[in-house]
PDB file of N, CA and C in Angstrom:
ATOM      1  N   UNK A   1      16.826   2.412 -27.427  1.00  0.00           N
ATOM      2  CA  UNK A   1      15.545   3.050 -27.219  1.00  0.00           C
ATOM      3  C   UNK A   1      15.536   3.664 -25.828  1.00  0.00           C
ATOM      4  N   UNK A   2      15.444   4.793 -25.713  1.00  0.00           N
ATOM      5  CA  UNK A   2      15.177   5.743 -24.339  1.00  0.00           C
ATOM      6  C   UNK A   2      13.614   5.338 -23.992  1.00  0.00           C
ATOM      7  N   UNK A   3      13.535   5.614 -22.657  1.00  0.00           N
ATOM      8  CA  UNK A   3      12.204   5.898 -21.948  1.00  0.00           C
ATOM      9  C   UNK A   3      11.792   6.901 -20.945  1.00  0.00           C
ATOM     10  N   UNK A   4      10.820   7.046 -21.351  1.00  0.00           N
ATOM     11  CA  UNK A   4      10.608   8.040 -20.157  1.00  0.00           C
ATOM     12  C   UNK A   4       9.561   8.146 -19.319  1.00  0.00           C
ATOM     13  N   UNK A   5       9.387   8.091 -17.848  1.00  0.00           N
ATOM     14  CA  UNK A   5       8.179   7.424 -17.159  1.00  0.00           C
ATOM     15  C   UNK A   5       7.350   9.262 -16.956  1.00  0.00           C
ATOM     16  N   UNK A   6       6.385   9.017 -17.048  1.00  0.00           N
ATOM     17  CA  UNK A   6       5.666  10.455 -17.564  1.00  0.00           C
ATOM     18  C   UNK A   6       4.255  10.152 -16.007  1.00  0.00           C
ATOM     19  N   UNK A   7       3.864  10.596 -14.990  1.00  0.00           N
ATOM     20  CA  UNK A   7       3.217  10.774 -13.870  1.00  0.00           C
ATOM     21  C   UNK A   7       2.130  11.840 -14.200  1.00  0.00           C
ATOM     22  N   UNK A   8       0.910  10.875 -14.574  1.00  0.00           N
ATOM     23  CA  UNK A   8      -0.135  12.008 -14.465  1.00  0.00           C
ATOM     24  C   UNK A   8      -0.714  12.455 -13.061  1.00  0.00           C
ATOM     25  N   UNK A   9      -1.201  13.948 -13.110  1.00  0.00           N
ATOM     26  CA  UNK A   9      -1.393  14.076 -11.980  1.00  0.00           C
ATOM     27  C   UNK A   9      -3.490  13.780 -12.164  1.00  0.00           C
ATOM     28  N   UNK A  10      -3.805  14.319 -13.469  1.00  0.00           N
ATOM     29  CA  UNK A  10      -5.166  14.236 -13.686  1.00  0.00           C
ATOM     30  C   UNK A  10      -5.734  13.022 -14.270  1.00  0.00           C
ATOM     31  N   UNK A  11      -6.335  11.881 -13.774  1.00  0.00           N
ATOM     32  CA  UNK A  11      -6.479  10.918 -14.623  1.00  0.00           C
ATOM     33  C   UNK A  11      -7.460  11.226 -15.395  1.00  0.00           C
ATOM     34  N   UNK A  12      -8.409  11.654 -15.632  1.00  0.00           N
ATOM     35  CA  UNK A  12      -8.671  12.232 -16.951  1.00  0.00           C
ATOM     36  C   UNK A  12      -8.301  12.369 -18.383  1.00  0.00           C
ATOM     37  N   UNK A  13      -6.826  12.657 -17.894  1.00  0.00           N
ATOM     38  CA  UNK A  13      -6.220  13.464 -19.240  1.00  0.00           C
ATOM     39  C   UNK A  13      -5.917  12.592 -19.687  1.00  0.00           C
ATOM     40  N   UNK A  14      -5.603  11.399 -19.455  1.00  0.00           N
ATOM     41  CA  UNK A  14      -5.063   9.715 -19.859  1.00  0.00           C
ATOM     42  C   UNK A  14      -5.212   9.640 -21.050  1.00  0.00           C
ATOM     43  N   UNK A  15      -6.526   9.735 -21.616  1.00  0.00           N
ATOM     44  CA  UNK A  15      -6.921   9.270 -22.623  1.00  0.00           C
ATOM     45  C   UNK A  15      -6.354   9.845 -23.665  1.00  0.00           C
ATOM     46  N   UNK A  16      -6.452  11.750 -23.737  1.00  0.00           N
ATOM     47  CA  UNK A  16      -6.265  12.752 -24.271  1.00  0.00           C
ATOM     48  C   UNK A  16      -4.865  12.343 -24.278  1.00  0.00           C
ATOM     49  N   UNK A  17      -3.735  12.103 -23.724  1.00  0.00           N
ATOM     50  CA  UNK A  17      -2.226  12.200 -23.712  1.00  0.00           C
ATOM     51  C   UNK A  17      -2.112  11.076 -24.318  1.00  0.00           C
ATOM     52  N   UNK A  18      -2.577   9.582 -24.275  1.00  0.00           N
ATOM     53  CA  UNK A  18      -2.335   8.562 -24.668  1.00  0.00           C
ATOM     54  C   UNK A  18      -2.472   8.615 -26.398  1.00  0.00           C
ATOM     55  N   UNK A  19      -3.565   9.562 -26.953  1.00  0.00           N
ATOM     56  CA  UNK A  19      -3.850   9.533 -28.187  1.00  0.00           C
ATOM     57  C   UNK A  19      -2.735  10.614 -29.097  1.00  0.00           C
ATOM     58  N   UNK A  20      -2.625  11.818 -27.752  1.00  0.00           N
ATOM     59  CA  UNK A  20      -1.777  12.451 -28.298  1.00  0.00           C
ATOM     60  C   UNK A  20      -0.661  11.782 -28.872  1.00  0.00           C
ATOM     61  N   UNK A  21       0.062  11.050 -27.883  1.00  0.00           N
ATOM     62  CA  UNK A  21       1.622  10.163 -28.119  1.00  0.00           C
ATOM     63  C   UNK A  21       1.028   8.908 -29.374  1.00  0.00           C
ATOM     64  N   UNK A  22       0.140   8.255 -29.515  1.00  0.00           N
ATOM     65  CA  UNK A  22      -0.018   7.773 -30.506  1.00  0.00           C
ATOM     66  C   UNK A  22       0.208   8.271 -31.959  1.00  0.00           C
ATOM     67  N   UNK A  23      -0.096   9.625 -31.936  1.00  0.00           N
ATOM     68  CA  UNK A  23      -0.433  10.459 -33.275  1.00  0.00           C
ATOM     69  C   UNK A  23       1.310   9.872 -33.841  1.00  0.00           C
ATOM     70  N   UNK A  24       2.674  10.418 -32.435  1.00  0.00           N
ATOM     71  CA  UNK A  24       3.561  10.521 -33.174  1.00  0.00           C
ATOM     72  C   UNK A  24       4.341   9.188 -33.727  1.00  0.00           C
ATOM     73  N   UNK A  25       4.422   9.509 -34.734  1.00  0.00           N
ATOM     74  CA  UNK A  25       5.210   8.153 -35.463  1.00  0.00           C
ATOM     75  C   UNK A  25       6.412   7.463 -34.805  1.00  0.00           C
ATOM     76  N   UNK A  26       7.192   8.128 -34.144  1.00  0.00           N
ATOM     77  CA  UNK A  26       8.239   7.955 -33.332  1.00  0.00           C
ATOM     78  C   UNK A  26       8.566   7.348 -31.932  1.00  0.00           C
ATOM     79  N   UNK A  27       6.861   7.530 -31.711  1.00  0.00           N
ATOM     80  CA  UNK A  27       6.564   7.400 -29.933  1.00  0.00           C
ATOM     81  C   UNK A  27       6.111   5.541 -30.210  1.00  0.00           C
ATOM     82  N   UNK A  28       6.627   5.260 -29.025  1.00  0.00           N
ATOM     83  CA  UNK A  28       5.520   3.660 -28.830  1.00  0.00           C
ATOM     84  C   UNK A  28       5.319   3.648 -27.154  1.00  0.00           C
ATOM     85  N   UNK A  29       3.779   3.493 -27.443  1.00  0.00           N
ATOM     86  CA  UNK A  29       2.882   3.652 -25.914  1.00  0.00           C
ATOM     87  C   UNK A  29       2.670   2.300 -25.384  1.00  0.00           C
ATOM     88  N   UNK A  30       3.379   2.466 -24.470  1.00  0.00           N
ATOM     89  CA  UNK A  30       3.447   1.183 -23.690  1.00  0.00           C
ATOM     90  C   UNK A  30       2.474   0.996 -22.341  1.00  0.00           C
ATOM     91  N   UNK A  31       1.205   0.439 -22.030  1.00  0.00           N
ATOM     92  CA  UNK A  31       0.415   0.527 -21.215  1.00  0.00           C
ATOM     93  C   UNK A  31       0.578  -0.085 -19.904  1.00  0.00           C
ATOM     94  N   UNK A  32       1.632   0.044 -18.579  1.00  0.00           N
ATOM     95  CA  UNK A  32       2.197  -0.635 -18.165  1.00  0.00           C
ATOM     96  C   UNK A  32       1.102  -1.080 -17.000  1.00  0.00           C
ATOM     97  N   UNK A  33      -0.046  -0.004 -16.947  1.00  0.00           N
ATOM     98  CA  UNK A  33      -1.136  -0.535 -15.685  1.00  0.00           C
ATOM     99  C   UNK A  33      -1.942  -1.975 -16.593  1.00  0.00           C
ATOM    100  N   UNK A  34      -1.736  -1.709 -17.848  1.00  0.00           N
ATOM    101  CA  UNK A  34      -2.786  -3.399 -18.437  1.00  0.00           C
ATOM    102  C   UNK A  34      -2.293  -4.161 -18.317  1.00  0.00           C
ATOM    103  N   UNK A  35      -0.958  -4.482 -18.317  1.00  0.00           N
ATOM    104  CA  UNK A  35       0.176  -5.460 -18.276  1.00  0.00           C
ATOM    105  C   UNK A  35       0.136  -5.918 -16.728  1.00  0.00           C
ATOM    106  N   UNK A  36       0.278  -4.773 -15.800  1.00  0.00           N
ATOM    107  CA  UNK A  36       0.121  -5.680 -14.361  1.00  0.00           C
ATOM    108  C   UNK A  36      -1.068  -5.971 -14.294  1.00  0.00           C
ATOM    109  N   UNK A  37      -2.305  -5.614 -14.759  1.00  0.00           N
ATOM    110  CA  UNK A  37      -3.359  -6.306 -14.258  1.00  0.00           C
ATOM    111  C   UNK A  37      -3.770  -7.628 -15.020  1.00  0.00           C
ATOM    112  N   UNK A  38      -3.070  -8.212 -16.312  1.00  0.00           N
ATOM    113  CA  UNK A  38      -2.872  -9.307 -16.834  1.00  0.00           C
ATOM    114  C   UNK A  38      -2.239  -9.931 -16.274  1.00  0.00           C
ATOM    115  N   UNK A  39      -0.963  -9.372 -15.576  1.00  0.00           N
ATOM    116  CA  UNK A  39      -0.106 -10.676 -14.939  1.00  0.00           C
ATOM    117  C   UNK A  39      -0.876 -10.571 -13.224  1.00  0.00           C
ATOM    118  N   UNK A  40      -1.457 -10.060 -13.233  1.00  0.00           N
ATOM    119  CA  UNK A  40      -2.492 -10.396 -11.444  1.00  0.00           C
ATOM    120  C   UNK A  40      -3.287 -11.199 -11.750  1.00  0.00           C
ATOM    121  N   UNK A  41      -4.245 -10.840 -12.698  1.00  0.00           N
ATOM    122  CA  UNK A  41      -5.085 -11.847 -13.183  1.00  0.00           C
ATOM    123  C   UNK A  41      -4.591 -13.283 -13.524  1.00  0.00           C
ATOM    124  N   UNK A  42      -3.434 -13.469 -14.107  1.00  0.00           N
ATOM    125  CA  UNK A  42      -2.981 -14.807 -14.526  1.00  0.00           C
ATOM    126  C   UNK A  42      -2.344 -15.242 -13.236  1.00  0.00           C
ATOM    127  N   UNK A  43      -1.597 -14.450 -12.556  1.00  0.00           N
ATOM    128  CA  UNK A  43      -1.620 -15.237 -11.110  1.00  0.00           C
ATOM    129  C   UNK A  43      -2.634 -15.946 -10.664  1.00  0.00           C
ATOM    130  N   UNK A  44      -3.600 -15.328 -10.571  1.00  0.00           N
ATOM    131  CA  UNK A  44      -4.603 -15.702  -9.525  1.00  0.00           C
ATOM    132  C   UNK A  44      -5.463 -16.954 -10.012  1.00  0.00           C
ATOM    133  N   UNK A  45      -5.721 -16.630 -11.223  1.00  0.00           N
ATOM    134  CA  UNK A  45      -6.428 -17.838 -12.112  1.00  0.00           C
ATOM    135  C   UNK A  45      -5.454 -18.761 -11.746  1.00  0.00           C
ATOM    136  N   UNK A  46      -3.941 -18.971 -11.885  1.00  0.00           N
ATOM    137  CA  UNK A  46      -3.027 -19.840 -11.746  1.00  0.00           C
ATOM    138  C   UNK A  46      -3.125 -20.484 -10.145  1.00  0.00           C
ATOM    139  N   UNK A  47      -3.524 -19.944  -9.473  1.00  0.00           N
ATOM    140  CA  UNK A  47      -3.337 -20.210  -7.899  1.00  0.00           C
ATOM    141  C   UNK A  47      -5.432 -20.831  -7.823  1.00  0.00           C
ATOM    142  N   UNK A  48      -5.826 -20.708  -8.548  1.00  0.00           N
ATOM    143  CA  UNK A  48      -7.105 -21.569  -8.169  1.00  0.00           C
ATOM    144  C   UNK A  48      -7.116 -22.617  -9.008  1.00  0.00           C
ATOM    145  N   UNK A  49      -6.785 -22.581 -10.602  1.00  0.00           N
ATOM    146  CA  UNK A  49      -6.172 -24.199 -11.079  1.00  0.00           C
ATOM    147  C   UNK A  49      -5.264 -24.838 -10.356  1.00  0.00           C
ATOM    148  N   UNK A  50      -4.450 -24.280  -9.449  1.00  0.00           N
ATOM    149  CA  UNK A  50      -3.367 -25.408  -8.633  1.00  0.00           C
ATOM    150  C   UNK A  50      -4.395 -25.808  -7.441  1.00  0.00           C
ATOM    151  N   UNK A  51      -4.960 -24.951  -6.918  1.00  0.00           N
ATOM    152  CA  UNK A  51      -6.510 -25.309  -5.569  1.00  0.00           C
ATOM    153  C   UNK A  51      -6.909 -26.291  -6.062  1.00  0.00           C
ATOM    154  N   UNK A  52      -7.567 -26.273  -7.166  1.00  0.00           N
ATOM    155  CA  UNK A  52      -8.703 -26.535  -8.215  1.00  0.00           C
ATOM    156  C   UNK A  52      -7.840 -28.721  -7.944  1.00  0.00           C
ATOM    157  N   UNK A  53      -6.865 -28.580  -8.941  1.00  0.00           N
ATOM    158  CA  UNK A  53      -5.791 -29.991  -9.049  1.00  0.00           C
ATOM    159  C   UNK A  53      -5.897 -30.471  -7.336  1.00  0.00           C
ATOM    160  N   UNK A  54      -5.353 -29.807  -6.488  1.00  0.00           N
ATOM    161  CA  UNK A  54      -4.797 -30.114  -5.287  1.00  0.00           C
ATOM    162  C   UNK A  54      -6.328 -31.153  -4.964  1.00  0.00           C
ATOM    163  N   UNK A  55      -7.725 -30.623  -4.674  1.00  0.00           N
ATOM    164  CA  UNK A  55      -9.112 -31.033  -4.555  1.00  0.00           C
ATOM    165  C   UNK A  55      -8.984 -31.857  -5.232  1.00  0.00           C
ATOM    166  N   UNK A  56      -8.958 -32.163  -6.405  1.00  0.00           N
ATOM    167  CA  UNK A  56      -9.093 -33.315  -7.201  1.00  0.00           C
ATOM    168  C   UNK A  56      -8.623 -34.461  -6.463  1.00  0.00           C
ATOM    169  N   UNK A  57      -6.759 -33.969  -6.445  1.00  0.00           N
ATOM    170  CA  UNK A  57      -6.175 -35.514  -5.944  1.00  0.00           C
ATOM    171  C   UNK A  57      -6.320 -35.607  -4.907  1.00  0.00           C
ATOM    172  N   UNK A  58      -7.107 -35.099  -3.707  1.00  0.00           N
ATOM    173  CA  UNK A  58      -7.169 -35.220  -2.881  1.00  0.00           C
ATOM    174  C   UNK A  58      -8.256 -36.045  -2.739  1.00  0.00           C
ATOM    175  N   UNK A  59      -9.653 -35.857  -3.704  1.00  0.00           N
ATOM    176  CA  UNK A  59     -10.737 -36.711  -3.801  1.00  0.00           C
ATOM    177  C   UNK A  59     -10.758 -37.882  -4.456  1.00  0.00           C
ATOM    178  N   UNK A  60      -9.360 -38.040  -5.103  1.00  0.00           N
ATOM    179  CA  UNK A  60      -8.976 -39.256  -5.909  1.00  0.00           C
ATOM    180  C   UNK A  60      -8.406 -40.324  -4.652  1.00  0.00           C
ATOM    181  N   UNK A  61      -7.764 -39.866  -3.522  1.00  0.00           N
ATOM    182  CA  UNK A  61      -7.241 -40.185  -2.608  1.00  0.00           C
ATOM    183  C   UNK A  61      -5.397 -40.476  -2.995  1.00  0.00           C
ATOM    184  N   UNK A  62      -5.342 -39.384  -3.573  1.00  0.00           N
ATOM    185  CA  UNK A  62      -3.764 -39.115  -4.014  1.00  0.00           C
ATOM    186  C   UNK A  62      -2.947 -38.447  -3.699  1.00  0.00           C
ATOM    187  N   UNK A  63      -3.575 -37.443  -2.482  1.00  0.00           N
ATOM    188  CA  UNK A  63      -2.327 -36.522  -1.504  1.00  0.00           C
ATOM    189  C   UNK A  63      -3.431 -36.528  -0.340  1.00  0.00           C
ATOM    190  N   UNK A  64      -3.053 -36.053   0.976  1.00  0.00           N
ATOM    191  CA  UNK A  64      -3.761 -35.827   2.043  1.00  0.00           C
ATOM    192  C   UNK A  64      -3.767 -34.386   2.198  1.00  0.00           C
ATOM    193  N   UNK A  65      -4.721 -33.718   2.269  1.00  0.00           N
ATOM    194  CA  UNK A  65      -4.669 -31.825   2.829  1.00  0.00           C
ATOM    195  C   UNK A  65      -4.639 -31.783   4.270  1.00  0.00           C
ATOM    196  N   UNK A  66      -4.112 -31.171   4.612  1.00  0.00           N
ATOM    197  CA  UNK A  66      -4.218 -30.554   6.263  1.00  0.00           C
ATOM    198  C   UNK A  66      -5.370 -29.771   6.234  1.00  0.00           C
ATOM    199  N   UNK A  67      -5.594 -30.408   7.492  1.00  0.00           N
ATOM    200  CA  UNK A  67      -6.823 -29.213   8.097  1.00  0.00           C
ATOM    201  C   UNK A  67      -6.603 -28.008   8.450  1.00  0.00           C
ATOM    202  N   UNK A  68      -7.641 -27.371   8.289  1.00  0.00           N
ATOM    203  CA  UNK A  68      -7.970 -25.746   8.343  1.00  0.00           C
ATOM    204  C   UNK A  68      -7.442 -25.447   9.830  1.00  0.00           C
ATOM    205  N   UNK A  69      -7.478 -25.886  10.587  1.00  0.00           N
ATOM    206  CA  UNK A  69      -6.895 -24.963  12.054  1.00  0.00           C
ATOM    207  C   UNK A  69      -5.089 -25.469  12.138  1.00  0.00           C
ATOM    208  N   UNK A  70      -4.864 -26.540  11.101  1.00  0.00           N
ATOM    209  CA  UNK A  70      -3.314 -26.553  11.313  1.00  0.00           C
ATOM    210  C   UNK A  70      -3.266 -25.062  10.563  1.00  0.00           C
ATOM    211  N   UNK A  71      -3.552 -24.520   9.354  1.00  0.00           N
ATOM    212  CA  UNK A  71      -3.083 -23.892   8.414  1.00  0.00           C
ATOM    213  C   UNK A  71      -3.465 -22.152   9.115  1.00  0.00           C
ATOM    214  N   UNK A  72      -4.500 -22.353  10.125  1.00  0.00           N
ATOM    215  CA  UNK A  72      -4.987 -21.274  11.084  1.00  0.00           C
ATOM    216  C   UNK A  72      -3.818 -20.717  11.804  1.00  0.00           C
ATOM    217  N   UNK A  73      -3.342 -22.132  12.175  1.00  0.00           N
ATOM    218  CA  UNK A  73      -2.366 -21.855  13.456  1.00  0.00           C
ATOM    219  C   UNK A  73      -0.883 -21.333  12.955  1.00  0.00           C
ATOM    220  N   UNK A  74      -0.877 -21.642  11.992  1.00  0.00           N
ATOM    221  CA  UNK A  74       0.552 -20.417  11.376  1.00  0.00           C
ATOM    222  C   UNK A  74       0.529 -19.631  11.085  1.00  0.00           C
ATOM    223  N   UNK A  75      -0.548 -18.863  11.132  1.00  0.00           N
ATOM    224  CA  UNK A  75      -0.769 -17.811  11.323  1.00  0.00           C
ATOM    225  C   UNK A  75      -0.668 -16.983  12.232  1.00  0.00           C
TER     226      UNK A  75
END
C-alpha cells in the first residue's frame, strides 16, 4: 500500500477533499490529526490516574511525596 501525505493550504477545504477521497473505492482516509489527539488525550488522562493512585497511597500512608519546593528546585 503506497501513501501519500497531501498539505492543505485552506482548512476549509478539509471537509470537501476528505469526502471527495471517500467517494473513491480505492482510497482509505486515514485521519492522522484524530489519532494524535486520542493518543494526547489518553496520555494525559493516564498521567492524572497515576497522580490520582500516587494521593491515594500516600493518604493510605504507603509511599511518602516530596514537597513542592524540593520538586521547585529542579527546576
Amino acid at each position: 500500500m503506497e501513501q501519500i501525505i497531501i498539505k492543505i493550504k485552506d482548512k476549509k477545504k478539509i471537509p470537501f477533499l476528505k469526502q471527495l477521497l471517500k467517494q473513491m473505492d480505492f482510497i482509505e482516509v486515514v485521519d492522522s490529526s484524530a489519532k494524535k489527539r486520542k493518543s494526547r488525550k489518553k496520555e494525559i488522562l493516564d498521567g492524572i490516574e497515576e497522580s490520582v493512585e500516587q494521593v491515594k497511597l500516600h493518604l493510605e500512608g504507603k509511599i511518602k511525596l516530596r514537597p513542592l519546593h524540593e520538586l521547585l528546585d529542579e527546576l
